[in-house]
Protein backbone atom coordinates (compact mmCIF):
# COMPACT_ATOMS: atom_id res chain seq x y z
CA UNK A 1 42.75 21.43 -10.75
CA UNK A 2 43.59 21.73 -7.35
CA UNK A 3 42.66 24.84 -4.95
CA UNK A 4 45.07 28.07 -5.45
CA UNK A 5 47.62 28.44 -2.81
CA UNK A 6 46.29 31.15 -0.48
CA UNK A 7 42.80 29.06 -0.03
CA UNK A 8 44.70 26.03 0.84
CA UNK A 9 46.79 28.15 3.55
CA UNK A 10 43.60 30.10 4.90
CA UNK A 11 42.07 27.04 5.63
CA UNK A 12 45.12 25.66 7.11
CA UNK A 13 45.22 29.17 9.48
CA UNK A 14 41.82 29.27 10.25
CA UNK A 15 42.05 25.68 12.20
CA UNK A 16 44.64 27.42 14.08
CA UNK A 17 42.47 29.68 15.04
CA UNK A 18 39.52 27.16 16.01
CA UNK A 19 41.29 24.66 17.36
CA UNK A 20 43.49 25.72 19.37
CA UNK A 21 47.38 25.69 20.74
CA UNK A 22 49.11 22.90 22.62
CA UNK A 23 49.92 24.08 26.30
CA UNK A 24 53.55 24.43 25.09
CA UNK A 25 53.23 26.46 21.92
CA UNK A 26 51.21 29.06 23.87
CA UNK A 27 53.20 29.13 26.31
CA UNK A 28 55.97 30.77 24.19
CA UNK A 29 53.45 32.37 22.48
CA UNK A 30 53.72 34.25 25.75
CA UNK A 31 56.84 34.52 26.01
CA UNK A 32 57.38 36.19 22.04
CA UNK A 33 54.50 38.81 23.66
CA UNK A 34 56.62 39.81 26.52
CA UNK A 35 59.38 40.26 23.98
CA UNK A 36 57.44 42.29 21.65
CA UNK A 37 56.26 44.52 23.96
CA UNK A 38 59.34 44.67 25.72
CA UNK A 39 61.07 46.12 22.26
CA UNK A 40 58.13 47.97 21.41
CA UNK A 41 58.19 50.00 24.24
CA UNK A 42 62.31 50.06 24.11
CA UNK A 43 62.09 52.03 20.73
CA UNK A 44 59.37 54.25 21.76
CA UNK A 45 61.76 57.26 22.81
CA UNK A 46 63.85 56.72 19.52
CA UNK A 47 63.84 59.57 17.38
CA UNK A 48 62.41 57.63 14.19
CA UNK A 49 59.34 56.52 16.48
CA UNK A 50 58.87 60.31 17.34
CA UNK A 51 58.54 61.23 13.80
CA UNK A 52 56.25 58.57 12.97
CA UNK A 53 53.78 59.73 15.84
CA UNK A 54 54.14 63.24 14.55
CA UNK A 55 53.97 62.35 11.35
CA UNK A 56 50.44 60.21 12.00
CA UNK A 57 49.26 64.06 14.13
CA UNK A 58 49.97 65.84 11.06
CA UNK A 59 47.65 63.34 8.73
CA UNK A 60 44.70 64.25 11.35
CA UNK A 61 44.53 60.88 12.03
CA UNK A 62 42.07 60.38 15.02
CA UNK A 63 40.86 57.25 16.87
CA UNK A 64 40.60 55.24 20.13
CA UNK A 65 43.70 52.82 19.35
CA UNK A 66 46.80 52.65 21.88
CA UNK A 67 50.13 53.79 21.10
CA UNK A 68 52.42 51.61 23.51
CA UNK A 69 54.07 53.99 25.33
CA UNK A 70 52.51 57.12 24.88
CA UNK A 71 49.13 58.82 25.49
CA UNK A 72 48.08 59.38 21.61
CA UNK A 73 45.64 57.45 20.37
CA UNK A 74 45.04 56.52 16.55
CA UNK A 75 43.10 54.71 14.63
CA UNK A 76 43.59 50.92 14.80
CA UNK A 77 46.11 51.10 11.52
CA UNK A 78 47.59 53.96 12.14
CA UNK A 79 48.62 52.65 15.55
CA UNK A 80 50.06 49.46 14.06
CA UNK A 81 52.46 51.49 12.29
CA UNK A 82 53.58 53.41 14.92
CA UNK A 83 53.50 50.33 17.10
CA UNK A 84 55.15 48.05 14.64
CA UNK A 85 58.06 50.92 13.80
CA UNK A 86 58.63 51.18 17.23
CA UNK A 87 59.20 47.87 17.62
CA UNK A 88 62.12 47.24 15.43
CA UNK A 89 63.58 50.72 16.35
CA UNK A 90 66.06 48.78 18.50
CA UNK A 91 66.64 45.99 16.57
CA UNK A 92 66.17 43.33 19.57
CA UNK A 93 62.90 42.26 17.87
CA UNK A 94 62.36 38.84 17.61
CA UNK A 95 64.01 36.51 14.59
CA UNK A 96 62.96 33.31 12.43
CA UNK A 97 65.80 31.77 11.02
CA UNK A 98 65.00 29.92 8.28
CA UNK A 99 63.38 33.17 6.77
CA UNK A 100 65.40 35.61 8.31
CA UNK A 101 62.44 37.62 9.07
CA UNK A 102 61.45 39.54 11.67
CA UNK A 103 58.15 38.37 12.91
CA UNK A 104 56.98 39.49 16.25
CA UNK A 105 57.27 43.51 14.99
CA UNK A 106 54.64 42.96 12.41
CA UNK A 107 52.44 40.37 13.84
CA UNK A 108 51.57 40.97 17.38
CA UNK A 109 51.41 44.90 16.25
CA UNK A 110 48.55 44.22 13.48
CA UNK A 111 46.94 41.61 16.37
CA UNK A 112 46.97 44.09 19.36
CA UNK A 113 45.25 46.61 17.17
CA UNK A 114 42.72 44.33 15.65
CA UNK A 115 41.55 43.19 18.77
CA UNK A 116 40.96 47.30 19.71
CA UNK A 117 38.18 46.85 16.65
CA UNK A 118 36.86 43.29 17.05
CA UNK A 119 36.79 42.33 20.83
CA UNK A 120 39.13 39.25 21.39
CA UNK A 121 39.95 37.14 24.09
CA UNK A 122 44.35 36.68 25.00
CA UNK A 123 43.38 32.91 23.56
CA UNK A 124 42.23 33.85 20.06
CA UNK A 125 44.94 36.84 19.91
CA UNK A 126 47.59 34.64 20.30
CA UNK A 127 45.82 31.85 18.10
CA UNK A 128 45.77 34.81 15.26
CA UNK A 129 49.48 35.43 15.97
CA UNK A 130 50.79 31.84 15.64
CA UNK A 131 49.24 31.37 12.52
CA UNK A 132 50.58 34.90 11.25
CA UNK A 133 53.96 33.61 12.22
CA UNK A 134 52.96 30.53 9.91
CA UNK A 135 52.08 32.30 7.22
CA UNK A 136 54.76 35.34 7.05
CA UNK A 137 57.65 32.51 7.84
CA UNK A 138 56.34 30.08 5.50
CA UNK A 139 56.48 32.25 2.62
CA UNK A 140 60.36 33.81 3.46
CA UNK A 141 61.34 30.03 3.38
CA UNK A 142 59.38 29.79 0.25
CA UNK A 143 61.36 32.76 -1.67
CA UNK A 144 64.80 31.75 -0.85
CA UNK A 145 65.86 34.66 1.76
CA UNK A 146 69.33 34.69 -0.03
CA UNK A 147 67.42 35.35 -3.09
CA UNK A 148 64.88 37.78 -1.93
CA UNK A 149 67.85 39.82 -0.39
CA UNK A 150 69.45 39.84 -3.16
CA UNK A 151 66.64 40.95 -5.14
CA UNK A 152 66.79 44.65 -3.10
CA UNK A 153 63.97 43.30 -0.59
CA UNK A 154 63.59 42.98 3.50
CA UNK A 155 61.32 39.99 4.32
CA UNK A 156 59.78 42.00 7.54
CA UNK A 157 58.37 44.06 4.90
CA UNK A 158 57.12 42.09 2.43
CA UNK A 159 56.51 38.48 3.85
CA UNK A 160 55.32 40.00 7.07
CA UNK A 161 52.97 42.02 5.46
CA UNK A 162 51.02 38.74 4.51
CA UNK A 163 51.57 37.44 8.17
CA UNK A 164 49.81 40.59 9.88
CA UNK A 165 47.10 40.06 7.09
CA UNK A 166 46.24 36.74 8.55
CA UNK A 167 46.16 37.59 12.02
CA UNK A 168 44.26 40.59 11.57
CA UNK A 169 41.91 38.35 9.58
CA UNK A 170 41.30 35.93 12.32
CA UNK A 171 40.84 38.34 15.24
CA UNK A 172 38.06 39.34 12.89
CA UNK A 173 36.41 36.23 12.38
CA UNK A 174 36.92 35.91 9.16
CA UNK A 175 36.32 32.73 7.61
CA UNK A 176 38.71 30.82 5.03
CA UNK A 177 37.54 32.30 2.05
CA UNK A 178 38.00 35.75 3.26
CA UNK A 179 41.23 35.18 4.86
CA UNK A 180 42.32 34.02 1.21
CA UNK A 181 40.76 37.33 0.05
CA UNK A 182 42.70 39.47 2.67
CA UNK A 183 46.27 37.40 1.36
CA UNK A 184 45.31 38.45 -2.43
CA UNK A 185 45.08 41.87 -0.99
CA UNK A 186 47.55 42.32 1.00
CA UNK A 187 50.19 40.95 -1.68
CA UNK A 188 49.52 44.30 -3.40
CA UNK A 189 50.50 46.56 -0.79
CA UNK A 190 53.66 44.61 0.61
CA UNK A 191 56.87 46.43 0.14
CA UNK A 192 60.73 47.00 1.94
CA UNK A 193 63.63 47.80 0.44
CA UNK A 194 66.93 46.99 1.56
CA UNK A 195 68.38 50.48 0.58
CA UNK A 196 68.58 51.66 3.90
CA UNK A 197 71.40 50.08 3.69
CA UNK A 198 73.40 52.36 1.55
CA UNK A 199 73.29 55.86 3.93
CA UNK A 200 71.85 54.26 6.99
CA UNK A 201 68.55 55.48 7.87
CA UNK A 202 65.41 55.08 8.77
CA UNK A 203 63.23 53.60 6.33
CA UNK A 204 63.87 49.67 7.18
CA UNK A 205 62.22 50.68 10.85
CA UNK A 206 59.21 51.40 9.31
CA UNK A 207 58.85 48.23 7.28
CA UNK A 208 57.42 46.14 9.95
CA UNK A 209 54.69 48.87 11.52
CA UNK A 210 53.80 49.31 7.35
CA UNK A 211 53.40 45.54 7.01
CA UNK A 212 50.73 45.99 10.47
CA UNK A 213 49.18 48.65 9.02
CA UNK A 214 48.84 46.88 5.20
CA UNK A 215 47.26 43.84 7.53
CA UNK A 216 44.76 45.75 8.87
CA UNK A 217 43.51 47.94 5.55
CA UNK A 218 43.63 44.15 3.64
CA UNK A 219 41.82 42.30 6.26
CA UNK A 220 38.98 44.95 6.81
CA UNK A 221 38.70 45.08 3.10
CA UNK A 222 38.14 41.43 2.97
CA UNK A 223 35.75 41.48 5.59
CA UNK A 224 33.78 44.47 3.60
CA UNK A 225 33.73 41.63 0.36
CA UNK A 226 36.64 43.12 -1.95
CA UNK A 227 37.56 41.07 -4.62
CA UNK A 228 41.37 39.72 -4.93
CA UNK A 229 43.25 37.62 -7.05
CA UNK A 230 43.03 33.89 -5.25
CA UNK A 231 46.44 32.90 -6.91
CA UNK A 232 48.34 35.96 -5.30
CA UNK A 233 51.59 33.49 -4.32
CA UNK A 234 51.87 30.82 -7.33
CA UNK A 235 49.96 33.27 -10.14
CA UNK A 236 52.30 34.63 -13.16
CA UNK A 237 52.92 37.41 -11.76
CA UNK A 238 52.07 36.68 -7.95
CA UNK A 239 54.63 37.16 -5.08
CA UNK A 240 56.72 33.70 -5.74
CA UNK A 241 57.66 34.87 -9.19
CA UNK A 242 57.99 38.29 -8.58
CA UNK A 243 59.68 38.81 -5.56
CA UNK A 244 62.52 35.62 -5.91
CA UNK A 245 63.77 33.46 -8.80
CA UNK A 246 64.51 30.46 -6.83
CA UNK A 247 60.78 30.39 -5.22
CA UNK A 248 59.51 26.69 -3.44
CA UNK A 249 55.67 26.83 -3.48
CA UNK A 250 55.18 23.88 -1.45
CA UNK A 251 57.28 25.18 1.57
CA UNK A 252 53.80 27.35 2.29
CA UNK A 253 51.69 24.95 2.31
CA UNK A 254 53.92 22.07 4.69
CA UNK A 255 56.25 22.87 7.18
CA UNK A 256 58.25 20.59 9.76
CA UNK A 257 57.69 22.85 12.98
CA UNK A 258 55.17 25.74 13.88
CA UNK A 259 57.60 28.55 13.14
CA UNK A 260 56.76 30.58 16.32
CA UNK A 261 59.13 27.45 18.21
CA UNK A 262 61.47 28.08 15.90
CA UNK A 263 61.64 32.12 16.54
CA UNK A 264 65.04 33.49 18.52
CA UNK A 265 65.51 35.93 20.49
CA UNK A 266 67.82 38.59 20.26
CA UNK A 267 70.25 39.24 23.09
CA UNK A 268 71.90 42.14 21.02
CA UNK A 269 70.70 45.48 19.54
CA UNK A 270 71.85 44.94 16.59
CA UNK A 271 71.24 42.88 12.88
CA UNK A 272 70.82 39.11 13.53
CA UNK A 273 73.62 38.30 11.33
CA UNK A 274 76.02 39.66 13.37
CA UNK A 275 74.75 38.03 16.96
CA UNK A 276 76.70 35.18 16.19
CA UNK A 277 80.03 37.08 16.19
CA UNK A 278 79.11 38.63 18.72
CA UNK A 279 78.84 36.03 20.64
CA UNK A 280 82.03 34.59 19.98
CA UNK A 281 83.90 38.07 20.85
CA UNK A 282 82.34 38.17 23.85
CA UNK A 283 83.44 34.33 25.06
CA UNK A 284 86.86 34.83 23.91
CA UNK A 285 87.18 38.27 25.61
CA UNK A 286 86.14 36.78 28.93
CA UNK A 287 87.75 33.21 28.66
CA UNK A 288 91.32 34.96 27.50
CA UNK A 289 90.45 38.76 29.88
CA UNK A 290 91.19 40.73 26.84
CA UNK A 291 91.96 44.16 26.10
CA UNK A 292 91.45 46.00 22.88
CA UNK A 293 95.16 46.73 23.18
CA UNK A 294 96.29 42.99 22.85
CA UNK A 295 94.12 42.29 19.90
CA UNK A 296 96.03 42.65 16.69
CA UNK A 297 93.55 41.19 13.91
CA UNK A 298 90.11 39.79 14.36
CA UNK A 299 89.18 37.18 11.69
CA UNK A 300 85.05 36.09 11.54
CA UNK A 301 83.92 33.23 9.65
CA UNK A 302 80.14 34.03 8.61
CA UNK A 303 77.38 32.50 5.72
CA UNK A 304 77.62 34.48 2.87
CA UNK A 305 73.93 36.25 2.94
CA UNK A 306 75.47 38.25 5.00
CA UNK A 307 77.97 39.92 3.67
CA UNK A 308 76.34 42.49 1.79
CA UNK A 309 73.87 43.42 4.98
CA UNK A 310 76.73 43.53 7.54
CA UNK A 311 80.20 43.12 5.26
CA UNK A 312 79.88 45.41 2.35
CA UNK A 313 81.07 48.06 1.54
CA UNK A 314 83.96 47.28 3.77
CA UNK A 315 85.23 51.07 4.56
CA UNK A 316 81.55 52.25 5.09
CA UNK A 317 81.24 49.03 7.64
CA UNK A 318 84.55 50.07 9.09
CA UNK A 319 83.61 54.19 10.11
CA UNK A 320 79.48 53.97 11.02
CA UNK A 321 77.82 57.98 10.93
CA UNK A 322 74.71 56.61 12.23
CA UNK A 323 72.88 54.17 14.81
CA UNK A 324 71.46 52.11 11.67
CA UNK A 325 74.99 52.14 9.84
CA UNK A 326 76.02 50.67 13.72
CA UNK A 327 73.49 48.33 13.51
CA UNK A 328 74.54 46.75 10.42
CA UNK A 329 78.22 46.81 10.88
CA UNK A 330 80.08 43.69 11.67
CA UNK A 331 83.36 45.73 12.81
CA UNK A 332 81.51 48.00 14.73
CA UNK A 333 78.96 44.74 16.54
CA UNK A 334 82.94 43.21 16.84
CA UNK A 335 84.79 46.26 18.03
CA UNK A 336 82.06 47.22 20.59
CA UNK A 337 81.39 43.87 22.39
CA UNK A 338 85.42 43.44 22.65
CA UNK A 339 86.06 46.85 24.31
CA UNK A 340 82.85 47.51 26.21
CA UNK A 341 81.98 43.62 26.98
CA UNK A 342 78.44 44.28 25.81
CA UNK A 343 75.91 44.92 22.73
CA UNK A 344 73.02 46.35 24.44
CA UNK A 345 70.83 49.50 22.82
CA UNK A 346 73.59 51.75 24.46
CA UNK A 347 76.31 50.45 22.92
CA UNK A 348 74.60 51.96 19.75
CA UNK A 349 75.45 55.42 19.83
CA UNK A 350 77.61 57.77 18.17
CA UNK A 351 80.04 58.44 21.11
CA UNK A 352 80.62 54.36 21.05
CA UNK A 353 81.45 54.64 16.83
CA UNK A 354 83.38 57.55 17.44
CA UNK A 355 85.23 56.12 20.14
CA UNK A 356 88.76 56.27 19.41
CA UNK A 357 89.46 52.43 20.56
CA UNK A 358 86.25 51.41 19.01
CA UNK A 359 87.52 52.51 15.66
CA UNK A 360 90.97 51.17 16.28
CA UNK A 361 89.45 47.56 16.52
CA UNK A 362 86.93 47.88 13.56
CA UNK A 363 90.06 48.65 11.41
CA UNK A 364 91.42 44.97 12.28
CA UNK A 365 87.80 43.20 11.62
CA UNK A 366 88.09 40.95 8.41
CA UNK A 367 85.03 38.48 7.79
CA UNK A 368 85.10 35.54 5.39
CA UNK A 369 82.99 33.37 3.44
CA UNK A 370 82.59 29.64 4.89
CA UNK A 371 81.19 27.32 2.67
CA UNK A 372 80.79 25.25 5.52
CA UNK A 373 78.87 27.52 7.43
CA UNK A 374 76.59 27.82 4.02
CA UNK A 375 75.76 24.44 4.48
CA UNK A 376 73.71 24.93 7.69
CA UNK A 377 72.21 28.28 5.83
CA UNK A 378 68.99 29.24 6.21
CA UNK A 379 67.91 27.19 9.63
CA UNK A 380 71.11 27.77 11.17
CA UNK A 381 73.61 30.92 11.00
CA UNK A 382 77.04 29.68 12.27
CA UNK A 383 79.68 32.01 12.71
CA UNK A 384 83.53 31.37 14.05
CA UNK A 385 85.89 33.93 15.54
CA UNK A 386 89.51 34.12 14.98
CA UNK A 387 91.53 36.79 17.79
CA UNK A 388 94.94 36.99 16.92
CA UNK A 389 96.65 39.22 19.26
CA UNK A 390 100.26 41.54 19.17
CA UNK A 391 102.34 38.78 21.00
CA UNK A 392 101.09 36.40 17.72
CA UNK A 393 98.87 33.92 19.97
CA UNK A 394 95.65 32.75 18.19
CA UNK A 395 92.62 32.19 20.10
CA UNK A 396 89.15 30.68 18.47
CA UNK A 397 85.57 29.60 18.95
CA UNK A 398 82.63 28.53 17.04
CA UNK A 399 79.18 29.60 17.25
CA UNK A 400 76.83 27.06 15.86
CA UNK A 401 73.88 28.35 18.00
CA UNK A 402 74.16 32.07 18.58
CA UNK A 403 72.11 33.42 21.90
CA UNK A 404 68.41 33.42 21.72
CA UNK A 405 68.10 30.36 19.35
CA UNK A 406 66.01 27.89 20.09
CA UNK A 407 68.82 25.55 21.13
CA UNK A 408 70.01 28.72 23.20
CA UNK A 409 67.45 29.78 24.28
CA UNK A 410 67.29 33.04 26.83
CA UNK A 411 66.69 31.95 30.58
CA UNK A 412 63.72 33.05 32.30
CA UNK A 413 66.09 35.49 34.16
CA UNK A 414 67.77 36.77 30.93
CA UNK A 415 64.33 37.38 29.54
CA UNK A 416 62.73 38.85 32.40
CA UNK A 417 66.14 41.43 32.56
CA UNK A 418 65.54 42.08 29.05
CA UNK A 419 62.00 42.67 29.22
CA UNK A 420 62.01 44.99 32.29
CA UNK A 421 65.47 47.07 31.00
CA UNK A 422 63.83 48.39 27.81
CA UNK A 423 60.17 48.69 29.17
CA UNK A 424 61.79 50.74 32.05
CA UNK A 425 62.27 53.45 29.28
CA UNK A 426 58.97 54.39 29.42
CA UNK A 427 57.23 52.69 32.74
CA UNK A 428 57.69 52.47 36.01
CA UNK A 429 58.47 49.37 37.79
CA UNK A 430 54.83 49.02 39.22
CA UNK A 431 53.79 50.08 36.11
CA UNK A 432 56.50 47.37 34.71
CA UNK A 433 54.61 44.81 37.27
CA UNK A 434 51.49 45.28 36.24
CA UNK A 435 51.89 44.35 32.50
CA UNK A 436 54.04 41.36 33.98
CA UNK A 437 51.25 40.46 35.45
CA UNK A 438 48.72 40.76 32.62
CA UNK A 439 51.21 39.35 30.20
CA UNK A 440 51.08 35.97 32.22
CA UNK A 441 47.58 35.69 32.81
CA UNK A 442 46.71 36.78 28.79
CA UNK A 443 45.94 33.29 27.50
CA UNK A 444 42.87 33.31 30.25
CA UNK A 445 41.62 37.00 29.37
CA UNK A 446 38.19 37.13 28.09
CA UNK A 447 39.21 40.77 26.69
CA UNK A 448 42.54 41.18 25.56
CA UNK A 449 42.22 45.09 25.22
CA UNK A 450 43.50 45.50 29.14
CA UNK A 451 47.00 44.36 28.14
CA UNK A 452 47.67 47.35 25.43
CA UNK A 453 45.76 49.90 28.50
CA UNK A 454 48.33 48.80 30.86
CA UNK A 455 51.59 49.95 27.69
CA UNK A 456 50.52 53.42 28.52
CA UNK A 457 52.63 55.58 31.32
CA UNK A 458 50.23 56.94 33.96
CA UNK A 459 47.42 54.57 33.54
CA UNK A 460 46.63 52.88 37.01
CA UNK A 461 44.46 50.17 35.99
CA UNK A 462 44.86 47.37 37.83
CA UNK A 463 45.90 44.05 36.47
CA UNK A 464 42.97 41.91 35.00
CA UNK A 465 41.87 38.62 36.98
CA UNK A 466 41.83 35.55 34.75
């Protein structure tokens, strides 16, 4: 009888960990940290990341942990959450395809705060966090995201709860049997529901600062010897058969490419499945100069997972009442980028849904089920874009590879504007310079706690030498 599932995978993670990452992997490694603090410290003013740090205050929760962003200071878990909610306040937090998971939120947020407990260097941090990635992405492949969605459940939540397990676990120095222990724990506590969707509010933003803060509990219980089930995916009633019907074991234990190179970036505040679109409005508005007034219907062409995140219902998609309903409307995502020319965190606001013009477009937004599109579904998320305007002209595009894939992938410009826009909420620009500065040198650090000093306003450290 062959090892369980979750010893095979430690083992698998811990060589990560021990062996090391080719120049090129951490290298973007680097580049997904920039992002995730970039977003982190984006959502830190949003009113759903207030009420989590008040919320953590009012649980007398005390400790020495950073808060990006903000002078509290929690306890290492406790500041995962906040981080981690904070981090997909926005929604520009980073994206893996193929399990339509958010991974970055979760990850780096349970990493950063286990190396406040167990002194790490920027090397083994982002070791822990590629094979987090692995782990978390591995197993949304493995469900079927189609199916998991379906099912009422947000992979952030529940898949990345095992990913922030793993890299809290190896920041640690926990060994493979441990790091099995910490999965079989951490598959009790891992939770999301997609019924955020129904009145638009908070509760998906939370999902990836809960999976952090699951990580952390499960990986110091493993460390402290707790005993959990080693047959926590592939078990009768472990996460494969409880969480999806159309489950593939063996995609957790092989995959093609190290899923952090196959992680996008999100140009657009908004849900993933609707960046494509996006996209193509945006292209056809600037090839054609259009004005909302020309535009008589707009047709999109999108894989079918999506319709009942960004499609359905369609009148509640058509007339938003809050930022999240935005977020997860494909006629508002549409109706925005062709009036204002942009998607950016701004664009996300009630006076934009409100917006007279705004709401004239959504009301001629129709998407459609492609079968062809399906076909590229989950690695790929295609999307077309039909304009037909008053004077009965027809203009179209395809999308195969929306912005921020990895065969689209951001400049070094586009990510540096991103990066400095949203930390600018919080930072100043030689505060901004600073964590450029440490962010680059990280893979060298000896101590990676410097980097999360240098997220806090007002702190004048200067930047560590490598």
């Amino acid at each position: 009888m062959s090892d369980p599932v979750a010893r095979r995978l430690a083992g698998a993670m811990v060589a990560i960990r021990d062996d090391g990452l080719p120049a090129e992997v951490e290298a973007r490694a680097c580049v997904l940290l920039r992002d995730y603090l970039g977003v982190t410290l984006g959502g830190v003013p949003e009113p759903s990341s207030v009420a989590i740090r008040l919320a953590a205050e009012r649980l007398g929760d005390r400790g020495d942990a950073t808060v990006m962003g903000t002078s509290q200071r929690h306890s290492p878990a406790l500041a995962a959450l906040a981080n981690g909610a904070a981090a997909h306040a926005l929604e520009l937090d980073d994206t893996h395809q193929g399990g339509s998971i958010h991974l970055g939120a979760p990850i780096f947020s349970a990493a950063l705060a286990a190396c406040e407990l167990h002194e790490a260097s920027g090397a083994i941090v982002l070791r822990a966090v590629v094979a987090g990635y692995e782990v978390a992405a591995r197993l949304a492949v493995a469900l079927d995201p189609a199916v998991h969605y379906a099912r009422g459940f947000h992979p952030t939540g529940t898949c990345g709860a095992f990913g922030a397990a793993t890299a809290a676990a190896l920041i640690a120095g926990l060994d493979a049997e441990r790091l099995a222990a910490a999965l079989g724990i951490v598959g009790s506590q891992a939770a999301g529901s997609m019924e955020f969707l129904t009145d638009g509010t908070w509760t998906k933003r939370l999902h990836p600062g809960w999976a952090a803060h699951a990580g952390l509990h499960a990986a110091a219980l493993a460390g402290a010897g707790y005993q959990a089930p080693a047959t926590i995916f592939e078990g009768r009633f472990g996460t494969l058969h409880a969480y999806s019907e159309g489950a593939e074991p063996d995609a957790l234990l092989t995959a093609p490419d190290l899923a952090l190179m196959r992680t996008s970036i999100k140009p657009h505040a908004c849900c993933r499945y609707a960046q494509g679109p996006i996209d193509g409005v945006l292209e056809l508005r600037a090839r054609h100069a259009l004005a909302p007034d020309r535009v008589a219907r707009i047709d999109i062409g999108l894989v079918d997972a999506a319709f009942p995140i960004i499609c359905e219902p369609l009148a509640a998609k058509r007339r938003p009442t809050s930022v999240v309903d935005a977020q997860f409307s494909l006629p508002f995502c549409a109706a925005v980028a062709l009036t204002d020319g942009v998607a950016s965190a701004e664009s996300f606001t009630p006076a934009r849904f409100t917006d007279p013009t705004v709401q004239r477009v959504m009301d001629v937004v129709h998407a459609e089920r492609d079968p062809e599109l399906d076909a590229y579904y989950p690695a790929v998320w295609p999307a077309w874009v039909r304009i037909t305007t008053h004077d009965g002209e027809r203009l179209e595009t395809r999308v195969m590879h929306p912005k921020g894939d990895p065969e689209n992938f951001p400049s070094a410009g586009e990510l540096t504007a991103k990066f400095e826009t949203l930390a600018g909420r919080v930072l100043s620009a030689a505060e901004i310079a600073r964590l450029t500065e440490t962010t680059d040198a990280f893979p060298a650090l000896p101590d990676a706690r410097p980097l999360l000093a240098q997220t806090v306003p007002g702190v004048t450290t200067s930047s560590p030498t490598r």
